[in-house]
Protein backbone atom coordinates (compact mmCIF):
# COMPACT_ATOMS: atom_id res chain seq x y z
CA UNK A 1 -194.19 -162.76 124.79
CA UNK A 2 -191.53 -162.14 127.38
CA UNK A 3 -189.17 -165.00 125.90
CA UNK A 4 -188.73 -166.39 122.62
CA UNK A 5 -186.55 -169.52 120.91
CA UNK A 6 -183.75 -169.08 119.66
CA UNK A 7 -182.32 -169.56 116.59
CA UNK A 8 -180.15 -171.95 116.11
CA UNK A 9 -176.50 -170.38 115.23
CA UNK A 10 -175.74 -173.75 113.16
CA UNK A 11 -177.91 -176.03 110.65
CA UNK A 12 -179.39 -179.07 112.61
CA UNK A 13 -176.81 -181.51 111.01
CA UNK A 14 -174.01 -179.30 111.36
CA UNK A 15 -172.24 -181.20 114.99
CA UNK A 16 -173.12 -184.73 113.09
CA UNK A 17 -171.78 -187.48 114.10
CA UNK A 18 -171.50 -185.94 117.55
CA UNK A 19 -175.20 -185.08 117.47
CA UNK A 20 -177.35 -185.85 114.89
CA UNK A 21 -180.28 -184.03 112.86
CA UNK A 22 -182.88 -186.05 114.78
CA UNK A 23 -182.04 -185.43 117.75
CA UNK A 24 -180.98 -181.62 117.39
CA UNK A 25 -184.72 -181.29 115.32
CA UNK A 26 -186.43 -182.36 118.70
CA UNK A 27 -184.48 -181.04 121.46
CA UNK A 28 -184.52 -177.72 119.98
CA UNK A 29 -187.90 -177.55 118.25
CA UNK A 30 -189.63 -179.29 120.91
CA UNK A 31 -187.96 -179.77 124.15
CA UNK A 32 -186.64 -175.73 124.12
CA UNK A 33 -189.76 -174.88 122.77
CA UNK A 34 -191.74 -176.21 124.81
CA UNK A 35 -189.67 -174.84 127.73
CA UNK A 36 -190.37 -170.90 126.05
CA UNK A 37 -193.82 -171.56 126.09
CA UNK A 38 -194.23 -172.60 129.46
CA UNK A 39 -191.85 -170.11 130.49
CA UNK A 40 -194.04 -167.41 128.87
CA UNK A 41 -196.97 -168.63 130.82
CA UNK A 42 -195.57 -168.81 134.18
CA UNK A 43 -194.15 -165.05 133.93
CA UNK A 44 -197.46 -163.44 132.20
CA UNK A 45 -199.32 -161.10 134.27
CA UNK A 46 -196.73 -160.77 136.80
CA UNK A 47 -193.75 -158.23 137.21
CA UNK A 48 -191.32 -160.80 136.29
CA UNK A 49 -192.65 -159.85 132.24
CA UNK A 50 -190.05 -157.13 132.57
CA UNK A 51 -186.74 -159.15 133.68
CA UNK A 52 -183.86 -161.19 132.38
CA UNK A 53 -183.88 -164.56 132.79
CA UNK A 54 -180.71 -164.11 134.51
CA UNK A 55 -182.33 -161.75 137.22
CA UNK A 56 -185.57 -164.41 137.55
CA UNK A 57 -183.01 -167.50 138.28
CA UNK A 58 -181.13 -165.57 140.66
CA UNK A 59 -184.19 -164.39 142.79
CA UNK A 60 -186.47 -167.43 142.18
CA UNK A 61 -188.48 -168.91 144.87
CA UNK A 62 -187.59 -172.90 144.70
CA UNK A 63 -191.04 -173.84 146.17
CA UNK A 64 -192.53 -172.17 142.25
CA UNK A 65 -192.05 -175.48 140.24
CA UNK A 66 -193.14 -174.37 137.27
CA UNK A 67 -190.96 -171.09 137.14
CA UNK A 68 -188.03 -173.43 137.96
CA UNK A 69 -187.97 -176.21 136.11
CA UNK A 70 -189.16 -173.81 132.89
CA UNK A 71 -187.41 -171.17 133.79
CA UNK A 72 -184.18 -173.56 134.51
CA UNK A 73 -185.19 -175.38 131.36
CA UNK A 74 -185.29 -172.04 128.86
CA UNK A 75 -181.89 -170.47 130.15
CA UNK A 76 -180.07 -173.84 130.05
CA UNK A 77 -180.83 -174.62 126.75
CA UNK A 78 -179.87 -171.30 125.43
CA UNK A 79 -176.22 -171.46 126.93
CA UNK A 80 -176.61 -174.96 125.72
CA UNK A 81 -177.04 -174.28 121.80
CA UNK A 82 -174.02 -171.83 122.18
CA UNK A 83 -171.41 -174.02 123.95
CA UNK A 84 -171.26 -176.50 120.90
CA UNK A 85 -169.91 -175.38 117.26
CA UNK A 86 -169.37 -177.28 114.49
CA UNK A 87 -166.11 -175.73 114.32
CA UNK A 88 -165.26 -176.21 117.82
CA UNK A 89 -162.98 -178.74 119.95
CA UNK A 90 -159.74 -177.98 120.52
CA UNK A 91 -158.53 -176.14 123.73
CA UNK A 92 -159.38 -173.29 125.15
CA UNK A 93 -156.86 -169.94 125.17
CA UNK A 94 -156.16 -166.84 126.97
CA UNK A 95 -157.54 -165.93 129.86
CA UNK A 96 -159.57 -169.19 130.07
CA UNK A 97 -157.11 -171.77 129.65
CA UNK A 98 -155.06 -169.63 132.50
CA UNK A 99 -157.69 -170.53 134.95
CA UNK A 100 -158.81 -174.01 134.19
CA UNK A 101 -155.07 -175.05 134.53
CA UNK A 102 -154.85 -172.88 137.84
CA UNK A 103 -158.05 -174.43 139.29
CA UNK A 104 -157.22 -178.00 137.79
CA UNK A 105 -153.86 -178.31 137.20
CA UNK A 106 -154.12 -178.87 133.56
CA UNK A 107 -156.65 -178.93 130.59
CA UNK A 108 -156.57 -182.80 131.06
CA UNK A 109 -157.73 -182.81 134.60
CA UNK A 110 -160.21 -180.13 134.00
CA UNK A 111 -161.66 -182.57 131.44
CA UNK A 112 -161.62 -185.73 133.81
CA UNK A 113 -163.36 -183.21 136.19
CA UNK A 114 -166.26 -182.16 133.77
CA UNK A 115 -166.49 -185.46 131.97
CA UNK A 116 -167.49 -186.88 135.65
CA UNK A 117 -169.42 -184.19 137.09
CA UNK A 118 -171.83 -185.40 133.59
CA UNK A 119 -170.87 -189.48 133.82
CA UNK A 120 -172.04 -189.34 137.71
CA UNK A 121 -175.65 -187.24 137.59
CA UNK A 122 -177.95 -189.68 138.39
CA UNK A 123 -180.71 -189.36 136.14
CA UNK A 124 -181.53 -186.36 134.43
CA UNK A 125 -179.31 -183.41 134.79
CA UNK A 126 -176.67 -180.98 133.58
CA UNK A 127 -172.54 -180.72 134.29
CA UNK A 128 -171.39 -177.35 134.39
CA UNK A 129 -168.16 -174.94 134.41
CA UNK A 130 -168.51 -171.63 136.14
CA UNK A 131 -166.56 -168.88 136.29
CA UNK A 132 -166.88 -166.59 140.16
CA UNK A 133 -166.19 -163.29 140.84
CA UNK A 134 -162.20 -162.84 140.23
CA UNK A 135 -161.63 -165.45 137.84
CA UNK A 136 -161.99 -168.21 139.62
CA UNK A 137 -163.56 -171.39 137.89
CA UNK A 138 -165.72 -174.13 139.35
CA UNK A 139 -166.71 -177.74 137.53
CA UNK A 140 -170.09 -179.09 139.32
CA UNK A 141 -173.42 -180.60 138.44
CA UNK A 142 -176.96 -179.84 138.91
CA UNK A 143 -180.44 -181.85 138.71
CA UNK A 144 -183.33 -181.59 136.11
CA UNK A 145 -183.45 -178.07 134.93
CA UNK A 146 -181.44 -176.07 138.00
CA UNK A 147 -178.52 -174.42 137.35
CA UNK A 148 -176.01 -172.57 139.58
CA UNK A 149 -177.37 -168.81 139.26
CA UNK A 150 -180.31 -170.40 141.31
CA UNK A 151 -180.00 -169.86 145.10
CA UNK A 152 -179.06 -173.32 147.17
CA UNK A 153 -178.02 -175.67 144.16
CA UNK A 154 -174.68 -176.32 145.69
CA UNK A 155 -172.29 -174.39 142.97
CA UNK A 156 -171.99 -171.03 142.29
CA UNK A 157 -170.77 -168.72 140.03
CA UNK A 158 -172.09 -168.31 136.27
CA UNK A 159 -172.52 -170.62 134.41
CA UNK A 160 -170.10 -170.60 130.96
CA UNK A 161 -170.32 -173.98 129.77
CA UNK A 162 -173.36 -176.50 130.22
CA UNK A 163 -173.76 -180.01 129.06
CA UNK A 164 -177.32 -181.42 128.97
CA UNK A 165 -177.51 -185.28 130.20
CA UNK A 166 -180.85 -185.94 129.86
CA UNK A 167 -181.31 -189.11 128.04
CA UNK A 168 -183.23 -187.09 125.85
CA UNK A 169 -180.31 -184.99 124.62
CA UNK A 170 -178.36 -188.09 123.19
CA UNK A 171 -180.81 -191.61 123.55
CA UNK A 172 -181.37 -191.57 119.66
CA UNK A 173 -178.18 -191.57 118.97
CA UNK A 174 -175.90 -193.18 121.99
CA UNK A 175 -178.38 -195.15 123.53
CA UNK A 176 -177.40 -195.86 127.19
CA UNK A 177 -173.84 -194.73 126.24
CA UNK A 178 -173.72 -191.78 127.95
CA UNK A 179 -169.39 -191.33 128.01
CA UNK A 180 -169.91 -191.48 124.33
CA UNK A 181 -172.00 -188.55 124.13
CA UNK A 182 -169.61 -186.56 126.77
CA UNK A 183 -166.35 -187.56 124.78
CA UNK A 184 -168.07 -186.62 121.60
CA UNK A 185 -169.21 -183.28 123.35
CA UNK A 186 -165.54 -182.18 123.61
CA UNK A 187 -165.55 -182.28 119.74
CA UNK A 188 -168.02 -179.29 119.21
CA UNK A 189 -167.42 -177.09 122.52
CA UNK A 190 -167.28 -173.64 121.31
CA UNK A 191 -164.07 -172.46 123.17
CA UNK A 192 -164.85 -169.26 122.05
CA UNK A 193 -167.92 -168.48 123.30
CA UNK A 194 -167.12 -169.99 126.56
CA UNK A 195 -164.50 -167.37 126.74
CA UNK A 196 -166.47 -164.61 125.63
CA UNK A 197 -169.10 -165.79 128.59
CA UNK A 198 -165.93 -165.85 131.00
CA UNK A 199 -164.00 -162.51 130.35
CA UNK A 200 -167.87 -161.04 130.78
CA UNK A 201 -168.35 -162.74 134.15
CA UNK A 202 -165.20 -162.25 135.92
């Protein structure tokens, strides 16, 4: 198989209270799964077998809904899993904190930014930050499984830190409460990894 799941870098109870075991057991086990496996199957047989998932996104054709919305589906929830830590919150440093007070003004505002980008998706969706080409970094949002390496989504850049807001990413736990799960996502982010993912990207 071209893809495979990943393993989680943290116990399923490990961001409890922000997320809980329940949750984390089916969004990873089945949700991500299932993504990989239909992922699998819309690459096999094809010369896409051979590629990065960053290189398929980049190049996709947004007419193939299967290849997007699995495709969309597997690299999202990868950078997902990553951005959170049960040692993470805090602020960001370096490099990184440079350029979200640059673009934003201040760590504050970037979070006002991000936290609406999520709030406001209608339905199901992600919020992202992005880093371009020189540094620059870029809060937007994207529907169902697109993200911004895919061609006409409205945001560029790459994609450092992603926030899922599907209902299925936080119902069990928050309900219709939605601005709960966001301010309890600022608990686990995993600065450093979201650093790592923009010094790579500048």
């Amino acid at each position: 198989m071209a893809f495979s799941l990943p393993t989680l870098p943290y116990s399923n109870d490990a961001l409890e209270p922000h997320i809980d075991k329940n949750t984390m057991e089916i969004h990873h086990g089945k949700h991500h799964n299932g993504y990989t496996t239909n992922l699998n199957a819309s690459v096999a047989n094809s010369d896409l077998e051979d590629k990065s998932i960053e290189e398929i996104l980049k190049n996709i054709d947004m007419n193939n809904a299967a290849l997007r919305n699995n495709g969309g589906g597997y690299f999202n929830h990868c950078l997902f899993w990553e951005s959170m830590s049960p040692n993470g919150g805090g602020l960001p440093t370096g490099k990184l904190l440079d350029a979200i007070s640059s673009c934003f003004g201040s760590f504050d505002s970037f979070k006002a930014s991000f936290s609406k980008a999520a709030a406001t998706r209608f339905g199901s969706g992600w919020a992202w930050l992005c880093v371009h080409p020189g540094g620059k970094v870029e809060v937007c949002s994207s529907p169902n499984q697109d993200n911004p390496l895919m061609p006409g989504i409205g945001c560029g850049g790459y994609p450092i830190l992603g926030l899922d807001v599907w209902e299925h990413a936080y119902y069990l736990n928050y309900q219709n409460r939605r601005p709960d799960y966001i301010s309890g996502f600022f608990n686990i982010i995993n600065w450093d990894n979201v650093s790592r993912l923009y010094n790579l990207n500048l």
